[in-house]
N, C-alpha and C. Protein backbone atom coordinates (compact mmCIF):
# COMPACT_ATOMS: atom_id res chain seq x y z
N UNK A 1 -15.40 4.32 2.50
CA UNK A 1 -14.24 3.48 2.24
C UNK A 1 -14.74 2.09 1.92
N UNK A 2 -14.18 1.69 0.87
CA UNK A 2 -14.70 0.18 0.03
C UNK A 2 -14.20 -1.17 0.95
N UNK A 3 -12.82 -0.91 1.55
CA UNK A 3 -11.77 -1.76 2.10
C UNK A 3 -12.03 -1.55 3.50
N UNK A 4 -12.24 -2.57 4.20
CA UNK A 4 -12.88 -2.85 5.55
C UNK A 4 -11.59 -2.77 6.35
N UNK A 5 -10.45 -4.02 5.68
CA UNK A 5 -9.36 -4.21 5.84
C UNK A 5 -8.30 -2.71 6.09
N UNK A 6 -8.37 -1.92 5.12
CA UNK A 6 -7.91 -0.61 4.99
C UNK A 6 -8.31 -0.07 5.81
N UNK A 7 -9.52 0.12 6.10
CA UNK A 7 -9.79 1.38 7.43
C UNK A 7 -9.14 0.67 8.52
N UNK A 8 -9.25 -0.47 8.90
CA UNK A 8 -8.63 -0.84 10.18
C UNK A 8 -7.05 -0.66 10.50
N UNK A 9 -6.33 -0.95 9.19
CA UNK A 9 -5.07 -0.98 8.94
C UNK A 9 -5.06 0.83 9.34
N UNK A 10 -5.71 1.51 8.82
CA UNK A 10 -5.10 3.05 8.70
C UNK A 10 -5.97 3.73 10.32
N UNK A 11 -6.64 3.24 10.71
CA UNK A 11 -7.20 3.23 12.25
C UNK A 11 -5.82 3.17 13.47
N UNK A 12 -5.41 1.91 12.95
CA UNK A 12 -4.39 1.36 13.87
C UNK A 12 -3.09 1.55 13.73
N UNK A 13 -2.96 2.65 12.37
CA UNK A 13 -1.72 3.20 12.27
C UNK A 13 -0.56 2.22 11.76
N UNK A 14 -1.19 0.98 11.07
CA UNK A 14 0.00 -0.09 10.57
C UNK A 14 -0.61 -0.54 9.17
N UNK A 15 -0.28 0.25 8.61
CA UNK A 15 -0.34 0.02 6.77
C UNK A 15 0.93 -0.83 6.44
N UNK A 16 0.48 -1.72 5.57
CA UNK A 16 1.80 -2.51 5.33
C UNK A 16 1.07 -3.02 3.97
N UNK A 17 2.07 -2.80 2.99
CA UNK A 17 1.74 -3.16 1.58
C UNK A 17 2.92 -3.71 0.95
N UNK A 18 2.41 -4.28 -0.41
CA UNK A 18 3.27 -4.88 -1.31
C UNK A 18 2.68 -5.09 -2.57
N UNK A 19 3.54 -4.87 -3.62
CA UNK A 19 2.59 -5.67 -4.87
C UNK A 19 1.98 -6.88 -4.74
N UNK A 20 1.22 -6.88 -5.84
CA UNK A 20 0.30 -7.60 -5.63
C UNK A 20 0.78 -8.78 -6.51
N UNK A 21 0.40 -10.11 -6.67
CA UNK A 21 1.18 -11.28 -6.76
C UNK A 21 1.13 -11.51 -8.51
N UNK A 22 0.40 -10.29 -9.39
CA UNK A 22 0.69 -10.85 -10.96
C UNK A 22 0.76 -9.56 -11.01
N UNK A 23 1.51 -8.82 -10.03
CA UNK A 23 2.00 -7.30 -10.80
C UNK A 23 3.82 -7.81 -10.58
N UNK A 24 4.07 -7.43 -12.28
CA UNK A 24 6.13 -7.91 -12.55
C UNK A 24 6.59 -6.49 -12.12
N UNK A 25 5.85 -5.26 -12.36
CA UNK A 25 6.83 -3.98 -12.68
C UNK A 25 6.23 -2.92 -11.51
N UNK A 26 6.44 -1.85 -11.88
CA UNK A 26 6.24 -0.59 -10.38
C UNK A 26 4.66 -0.63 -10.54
N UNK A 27 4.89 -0.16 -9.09
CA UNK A 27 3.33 0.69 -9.26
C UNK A 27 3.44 1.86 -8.23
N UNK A 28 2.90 3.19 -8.90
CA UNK A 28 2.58 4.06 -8.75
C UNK A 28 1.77 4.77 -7.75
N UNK A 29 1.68 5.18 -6.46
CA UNK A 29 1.00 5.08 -5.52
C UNK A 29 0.67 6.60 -5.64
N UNK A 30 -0.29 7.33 -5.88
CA UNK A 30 -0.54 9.01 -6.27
C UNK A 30 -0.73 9.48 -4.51
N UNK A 31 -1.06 10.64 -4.85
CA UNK A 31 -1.65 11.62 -3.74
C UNK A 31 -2.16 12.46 -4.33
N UNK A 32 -3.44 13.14 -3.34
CA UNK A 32 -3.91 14.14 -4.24
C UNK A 32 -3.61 15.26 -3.78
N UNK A 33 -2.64 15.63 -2.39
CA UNK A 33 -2.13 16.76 -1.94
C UNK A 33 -0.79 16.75 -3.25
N UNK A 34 -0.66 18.06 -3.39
CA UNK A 34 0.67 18.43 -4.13
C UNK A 34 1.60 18.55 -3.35
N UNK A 35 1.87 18.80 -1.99
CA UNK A 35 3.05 18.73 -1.56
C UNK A 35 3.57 17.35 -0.82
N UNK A 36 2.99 16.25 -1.14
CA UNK A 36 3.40 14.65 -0.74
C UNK A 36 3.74 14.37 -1.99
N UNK A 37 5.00 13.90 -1.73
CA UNK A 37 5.27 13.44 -3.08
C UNK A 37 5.16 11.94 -3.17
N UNK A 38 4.68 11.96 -4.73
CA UNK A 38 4.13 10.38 -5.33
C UNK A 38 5.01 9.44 -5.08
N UNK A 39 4.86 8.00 -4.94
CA UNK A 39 5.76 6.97 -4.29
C UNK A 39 6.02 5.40 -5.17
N UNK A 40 6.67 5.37 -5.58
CA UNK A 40 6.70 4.26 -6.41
C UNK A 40 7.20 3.37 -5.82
N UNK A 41 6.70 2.07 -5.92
CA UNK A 41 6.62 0.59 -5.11
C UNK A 41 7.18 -0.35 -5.81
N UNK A 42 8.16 -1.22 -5.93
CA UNK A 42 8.69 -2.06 -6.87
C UNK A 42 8.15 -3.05 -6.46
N UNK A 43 7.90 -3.99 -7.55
CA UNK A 43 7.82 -5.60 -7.32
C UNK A 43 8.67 -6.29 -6.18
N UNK A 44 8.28 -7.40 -5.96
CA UNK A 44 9.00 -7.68 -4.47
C UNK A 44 9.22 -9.50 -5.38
N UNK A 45 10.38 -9.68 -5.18
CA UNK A 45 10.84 -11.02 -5.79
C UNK A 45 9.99 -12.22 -5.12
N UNK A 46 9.57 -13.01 -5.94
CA UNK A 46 9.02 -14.27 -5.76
C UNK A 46 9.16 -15.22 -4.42
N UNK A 47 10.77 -15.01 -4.27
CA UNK A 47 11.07 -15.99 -3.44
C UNK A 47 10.86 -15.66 -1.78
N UNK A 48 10.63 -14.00 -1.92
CA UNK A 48 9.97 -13.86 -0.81
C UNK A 48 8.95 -13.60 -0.15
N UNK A 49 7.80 -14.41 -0.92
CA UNK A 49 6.49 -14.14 -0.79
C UNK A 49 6.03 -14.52 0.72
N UNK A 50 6.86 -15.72 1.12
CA UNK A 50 6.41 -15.50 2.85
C UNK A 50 6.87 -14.87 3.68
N UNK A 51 7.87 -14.33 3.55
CA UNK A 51 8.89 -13.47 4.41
C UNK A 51 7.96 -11.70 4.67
N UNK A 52 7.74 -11.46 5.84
CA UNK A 52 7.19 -10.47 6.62
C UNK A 52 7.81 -9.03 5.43
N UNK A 53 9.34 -9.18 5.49
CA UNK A 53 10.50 -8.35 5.17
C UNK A 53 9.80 -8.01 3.50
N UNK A 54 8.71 -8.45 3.13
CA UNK A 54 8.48 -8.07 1.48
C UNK A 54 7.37 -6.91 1.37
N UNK A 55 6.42 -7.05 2.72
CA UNK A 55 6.01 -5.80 2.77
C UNK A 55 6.79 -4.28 3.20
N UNK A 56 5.97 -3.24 2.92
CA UNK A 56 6.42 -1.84 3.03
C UNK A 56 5.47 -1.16 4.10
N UNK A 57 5.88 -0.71 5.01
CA UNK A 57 4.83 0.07 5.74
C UNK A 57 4.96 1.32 5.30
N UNK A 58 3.89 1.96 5.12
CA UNK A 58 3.24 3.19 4.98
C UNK A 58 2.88 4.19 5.52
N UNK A 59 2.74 3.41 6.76
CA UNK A 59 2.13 4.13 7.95
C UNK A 59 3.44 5.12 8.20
N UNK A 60 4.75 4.54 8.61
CA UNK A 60 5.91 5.20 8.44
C UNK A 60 6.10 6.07 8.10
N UNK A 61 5.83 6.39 6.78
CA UNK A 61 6.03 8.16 5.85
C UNK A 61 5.40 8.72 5.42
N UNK A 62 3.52 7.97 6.01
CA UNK A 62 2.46 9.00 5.56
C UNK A 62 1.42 8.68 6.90
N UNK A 63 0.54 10.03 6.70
CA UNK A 63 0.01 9.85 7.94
C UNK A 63 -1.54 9.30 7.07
N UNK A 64 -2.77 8.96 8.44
CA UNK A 64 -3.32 8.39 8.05
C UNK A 64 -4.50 9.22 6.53
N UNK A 65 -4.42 10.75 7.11
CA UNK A 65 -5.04 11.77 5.84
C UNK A 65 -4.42 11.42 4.85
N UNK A 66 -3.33 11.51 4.74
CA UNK A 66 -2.61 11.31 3.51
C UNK A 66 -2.81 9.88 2.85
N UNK A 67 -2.75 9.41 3.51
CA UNK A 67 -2.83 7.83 2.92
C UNK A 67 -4.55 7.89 2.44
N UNK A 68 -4.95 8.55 3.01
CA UNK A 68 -6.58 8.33 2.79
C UNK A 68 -7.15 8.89 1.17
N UNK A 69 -6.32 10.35 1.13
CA UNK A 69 -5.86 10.96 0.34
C UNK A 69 -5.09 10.92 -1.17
N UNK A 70 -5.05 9.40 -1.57
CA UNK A 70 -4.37 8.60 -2.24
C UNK A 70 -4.96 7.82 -3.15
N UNK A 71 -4.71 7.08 -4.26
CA UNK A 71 -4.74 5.80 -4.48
C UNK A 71 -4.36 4.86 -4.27
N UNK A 72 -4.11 4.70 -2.84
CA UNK A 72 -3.99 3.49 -2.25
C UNK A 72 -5.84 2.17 -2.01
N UNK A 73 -6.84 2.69 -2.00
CA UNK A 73 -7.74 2.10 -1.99
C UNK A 73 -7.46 1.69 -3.33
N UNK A 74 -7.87 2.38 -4.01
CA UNK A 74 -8.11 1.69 -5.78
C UNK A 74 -7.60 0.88 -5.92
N UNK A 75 -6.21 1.01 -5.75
CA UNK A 75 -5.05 -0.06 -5.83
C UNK A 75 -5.05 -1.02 -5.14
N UNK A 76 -5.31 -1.19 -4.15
CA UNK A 76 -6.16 -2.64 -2.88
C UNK A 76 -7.08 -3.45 -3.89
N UNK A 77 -8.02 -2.94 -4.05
CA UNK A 77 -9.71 -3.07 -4.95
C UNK A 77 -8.88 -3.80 -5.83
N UNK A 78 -8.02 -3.24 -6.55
CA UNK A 78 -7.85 -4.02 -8.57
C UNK A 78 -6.76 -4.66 -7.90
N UNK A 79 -6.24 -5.27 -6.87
CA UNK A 79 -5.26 -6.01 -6.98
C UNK A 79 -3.63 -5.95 -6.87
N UNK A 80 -3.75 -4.38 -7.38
CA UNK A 80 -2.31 -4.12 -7.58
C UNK A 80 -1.48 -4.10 -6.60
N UNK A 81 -1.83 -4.20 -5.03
CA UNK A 81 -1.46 -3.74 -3.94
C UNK A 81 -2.22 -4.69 -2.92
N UNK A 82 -1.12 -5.22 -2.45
CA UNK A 82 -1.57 -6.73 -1.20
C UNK A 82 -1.57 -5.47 0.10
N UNK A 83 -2.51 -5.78 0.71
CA UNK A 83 -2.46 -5.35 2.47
C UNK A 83 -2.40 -6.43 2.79
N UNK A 84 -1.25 -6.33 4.16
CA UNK A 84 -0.96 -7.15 4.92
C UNK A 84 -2.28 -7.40 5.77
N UNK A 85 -3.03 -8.48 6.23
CA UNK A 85 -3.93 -8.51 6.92
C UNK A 85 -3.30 -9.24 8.84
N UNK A 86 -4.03 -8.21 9.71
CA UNK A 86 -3.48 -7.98 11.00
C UNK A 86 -3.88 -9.70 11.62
């Protein structure tokens, strides 16, 4: 795992994401199991870039295989996807 940040987040069972701050439109969060279905993430408006309430937890509706299981790293790496840092 590339994301130091990520393993700890998915260790501790509190994934919390959001686009990332020069993504305007969705992004696409895959899996590589076929029976999780793919999850699309909308942009989160400007004005609430400090507000807690703009991230999404993850941890919530996927477990930590699954999430592991994903392009959720890639998407950390290029930007597209802010982790909340603990």
């Amino acid at each position: 795992m590339r994301s130091v940040l990520l393993s700890k987040a998915l260790s501790s069972g509190k994934v919390f994401v959001r686009t990332g701050r020069n993504v305007t439109g969705q992004v696409h969060l895959k899996f590589r199991n076929p029976e999780v279905k793919d999850k699309i993430i909308s942009a989160f408006p400007l004005k609430d870039q400090m507000k807690e309430e703009s991230y999404l937890n993850l941890s919530a509706s996927y477990s930590a295989d699954q999430l592991k299981n994903s392009n959720l790293e890639d998407m950390i790496v290029s930007r597209m996807l802010e982790l909340k840092s603990a």
